[in-house]
Protein backbone atom coordinates (compact mmCIF):
# COMPACT_ATOMS: atom_id res chain seq x y z
CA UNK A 1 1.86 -13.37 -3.33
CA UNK A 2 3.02 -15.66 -1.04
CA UNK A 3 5.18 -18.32 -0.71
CA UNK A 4 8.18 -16.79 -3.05
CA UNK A 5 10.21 -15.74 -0.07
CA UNK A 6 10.00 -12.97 2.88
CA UNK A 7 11.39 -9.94 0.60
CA UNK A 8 9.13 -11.14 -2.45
CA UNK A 9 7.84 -9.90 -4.30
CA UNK A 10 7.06 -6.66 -3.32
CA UNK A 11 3.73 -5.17 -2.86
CA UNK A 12 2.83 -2.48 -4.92
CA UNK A 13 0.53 1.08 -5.28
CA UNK A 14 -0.34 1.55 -9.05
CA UNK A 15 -2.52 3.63 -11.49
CA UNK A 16 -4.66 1.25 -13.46
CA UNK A 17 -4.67 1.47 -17.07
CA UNK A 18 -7.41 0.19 -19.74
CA UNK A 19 -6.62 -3.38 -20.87
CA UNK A 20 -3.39 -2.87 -18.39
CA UNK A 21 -1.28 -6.34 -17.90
CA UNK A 22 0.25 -6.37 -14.30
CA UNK A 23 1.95 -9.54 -14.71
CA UNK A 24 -0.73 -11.72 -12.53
CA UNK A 25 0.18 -14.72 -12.06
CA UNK A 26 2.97 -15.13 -14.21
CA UNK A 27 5.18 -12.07 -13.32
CA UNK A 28 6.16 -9.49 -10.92
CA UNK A 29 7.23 -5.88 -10.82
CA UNK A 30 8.25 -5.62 -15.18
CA UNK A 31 8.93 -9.18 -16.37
CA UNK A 32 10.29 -11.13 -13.45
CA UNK A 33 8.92 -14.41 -13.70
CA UNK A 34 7.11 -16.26 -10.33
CA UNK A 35 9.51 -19.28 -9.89
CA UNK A 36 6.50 -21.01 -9.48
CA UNK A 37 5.16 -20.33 -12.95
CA UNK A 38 8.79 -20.02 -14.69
CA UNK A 39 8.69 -20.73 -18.51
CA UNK A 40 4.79 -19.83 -18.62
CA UNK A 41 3.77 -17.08 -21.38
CA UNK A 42 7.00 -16.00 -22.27
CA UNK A 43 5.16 -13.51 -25.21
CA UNK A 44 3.68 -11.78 -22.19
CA UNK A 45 7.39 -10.55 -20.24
CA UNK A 46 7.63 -7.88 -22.31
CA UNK A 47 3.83 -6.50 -21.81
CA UNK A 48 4.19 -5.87 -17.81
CA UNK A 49 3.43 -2.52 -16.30
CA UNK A 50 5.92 -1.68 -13.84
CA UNK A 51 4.03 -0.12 -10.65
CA UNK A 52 4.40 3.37 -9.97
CA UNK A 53 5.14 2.68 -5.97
CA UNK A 54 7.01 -0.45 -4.43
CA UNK A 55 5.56 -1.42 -0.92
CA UNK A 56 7.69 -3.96 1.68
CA UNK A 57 6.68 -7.70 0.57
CA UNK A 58 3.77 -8.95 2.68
CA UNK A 59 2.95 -5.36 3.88
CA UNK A 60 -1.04 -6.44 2.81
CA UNK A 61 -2.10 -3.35 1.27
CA UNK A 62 -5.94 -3.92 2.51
CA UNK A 63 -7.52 0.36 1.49
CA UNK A 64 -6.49 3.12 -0.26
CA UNK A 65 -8.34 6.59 -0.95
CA UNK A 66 -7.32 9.52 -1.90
CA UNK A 67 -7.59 13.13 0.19
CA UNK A 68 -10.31 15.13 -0.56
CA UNK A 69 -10.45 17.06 2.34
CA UNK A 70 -9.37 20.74 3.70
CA UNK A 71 -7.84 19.97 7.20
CA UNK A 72 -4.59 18.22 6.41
CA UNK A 73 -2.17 21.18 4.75
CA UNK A 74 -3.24 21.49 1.36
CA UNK A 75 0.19 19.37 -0.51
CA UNK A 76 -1.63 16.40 1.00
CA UNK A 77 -4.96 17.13 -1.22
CA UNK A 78 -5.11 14.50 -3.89
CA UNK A 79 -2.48 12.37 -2.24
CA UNK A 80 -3.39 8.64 -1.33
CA UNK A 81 -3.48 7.04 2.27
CA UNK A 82 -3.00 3.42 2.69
CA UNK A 83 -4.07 0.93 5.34
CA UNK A 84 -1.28 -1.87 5.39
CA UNK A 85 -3.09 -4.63 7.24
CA UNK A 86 0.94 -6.14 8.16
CA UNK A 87 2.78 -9.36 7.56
CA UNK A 88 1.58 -12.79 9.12
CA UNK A 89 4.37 -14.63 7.23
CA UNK A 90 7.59 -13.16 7.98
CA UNK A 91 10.99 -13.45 10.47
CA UNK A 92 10.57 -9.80 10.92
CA UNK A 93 7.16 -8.02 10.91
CA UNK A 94 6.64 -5.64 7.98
CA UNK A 95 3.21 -3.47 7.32
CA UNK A 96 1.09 -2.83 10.29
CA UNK A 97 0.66 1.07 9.45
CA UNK A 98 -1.19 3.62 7.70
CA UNK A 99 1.11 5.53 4.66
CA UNK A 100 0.88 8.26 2.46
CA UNK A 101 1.75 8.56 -1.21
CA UNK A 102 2.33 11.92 -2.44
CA UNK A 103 1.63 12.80 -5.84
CA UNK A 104 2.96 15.18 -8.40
CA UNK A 105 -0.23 17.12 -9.17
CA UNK A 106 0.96 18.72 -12.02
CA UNK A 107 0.88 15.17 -13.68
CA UNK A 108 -1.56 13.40 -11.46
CA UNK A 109 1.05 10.80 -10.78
CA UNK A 110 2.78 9.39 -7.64
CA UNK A 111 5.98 10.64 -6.93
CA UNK A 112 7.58 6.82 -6.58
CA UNK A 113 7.46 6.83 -2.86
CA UNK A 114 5.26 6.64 0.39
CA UNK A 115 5.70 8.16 4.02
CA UNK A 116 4.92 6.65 7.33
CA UNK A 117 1.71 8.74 8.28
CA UNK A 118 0.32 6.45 11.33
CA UNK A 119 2.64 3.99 12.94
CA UNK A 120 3.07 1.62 16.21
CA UNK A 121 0.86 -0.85 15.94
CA UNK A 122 4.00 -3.45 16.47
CA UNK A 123 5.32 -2.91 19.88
CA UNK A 124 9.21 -2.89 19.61
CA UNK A 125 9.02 -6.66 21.14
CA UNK A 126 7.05 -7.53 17.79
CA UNK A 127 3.18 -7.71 19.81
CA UNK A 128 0.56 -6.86 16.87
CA UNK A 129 -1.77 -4.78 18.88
CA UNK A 130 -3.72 -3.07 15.95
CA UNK A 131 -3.85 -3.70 11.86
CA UNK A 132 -5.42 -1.09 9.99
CA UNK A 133 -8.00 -2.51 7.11
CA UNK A 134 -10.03 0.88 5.79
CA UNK A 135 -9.21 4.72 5.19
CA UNK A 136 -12.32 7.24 4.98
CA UNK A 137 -12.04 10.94 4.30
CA UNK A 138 -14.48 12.45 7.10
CA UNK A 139 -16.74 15.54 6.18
CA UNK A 140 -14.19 17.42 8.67
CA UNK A 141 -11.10 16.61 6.96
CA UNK A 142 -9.91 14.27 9.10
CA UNK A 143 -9.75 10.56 8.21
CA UNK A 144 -11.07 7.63 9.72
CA UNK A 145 -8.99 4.44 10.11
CA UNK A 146 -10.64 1.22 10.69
CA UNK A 147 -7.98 -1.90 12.40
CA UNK A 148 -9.24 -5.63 13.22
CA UNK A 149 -6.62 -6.48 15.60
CA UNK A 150 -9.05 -4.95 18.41
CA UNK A 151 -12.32 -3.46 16.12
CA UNK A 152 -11.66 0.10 16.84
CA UNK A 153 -11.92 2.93 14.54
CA UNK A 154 -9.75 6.08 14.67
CA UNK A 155 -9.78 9.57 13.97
CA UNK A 156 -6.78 11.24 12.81
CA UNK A 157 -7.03 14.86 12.67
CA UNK A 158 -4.39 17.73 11.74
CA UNK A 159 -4.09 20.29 14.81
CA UNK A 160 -3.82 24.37 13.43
């Protein structure tokens, strides 16, 4: 959402539930109301699923998928990667990376938090020079990583 200020709200990663309420559009992260739609559905605050991971406002979450491959050491099986496409409307650029999300796999669930897997597509003078969109698990192991800043695809592989 934009338009609520540079640090909201934050973007999230979340399991989806059946019949799940999110709080779209009249609340964020639990039952924090959108100023813009303040006073609106009151009987639904109470009904929000809080998101299992907070992400940096504006960090454009564009692809997730999860690890189903052998190359990567084997905690990262089952784990999620996610393309942040990166901010366009803030002070200080935010997203422009590829995460990961590890997961408790005795519960199935995320552990609350993500890691920087790829990084520096923001040159330290704040020049965008890649935005990753799409994740693929290759038959290899290794993912591929789709960015529009320049069209190119790459291939991130784990060295043994």
């Amino acid at each position: 959402r934009d338009e609520i200020g540079e640090d909201l709200p934050p973007d999230y990663i979340s399991s989806v539930r059946p019949g799940g309420f999110y709080g779209w559009p009249w609340f964020y992260i639990g039952n924090h109301p959108d100023p813009r739609h303040k006073g609106k559905h009151p009987e639904l605050a109470d009904k929000v699923i809080v998101p299992d991971v907070l992400v940096q406002a504006h960090s454009a979450t564009l692809n997730l998928c999860f690890y189903t491959g052998d190359q990567f050491p084997a905690e990262y099986k089952g784990d999620i990667f996610a393309a942040f496409h990166g901010s366009w409307n803030r002070m200080k650029r935010t997203g422009y990376k590829v995460v990961r999300v590890p997961f408790d796999h005795s519960t199935n669930k995320a552990l609350g938090e993500y890691e920087d897997f790829v990084t520096g597509f923001v040159t330290p003078e704040g020049k965008v020079w890649g935005r990753p969109v799409g994740i693929a698990v290759v038959k290899d192991g290794s993912l591929l990583i789709s960015e529009d800043g320049n069209g190119t695809i790459w291939r991130v592989s784990f060295g043994k």
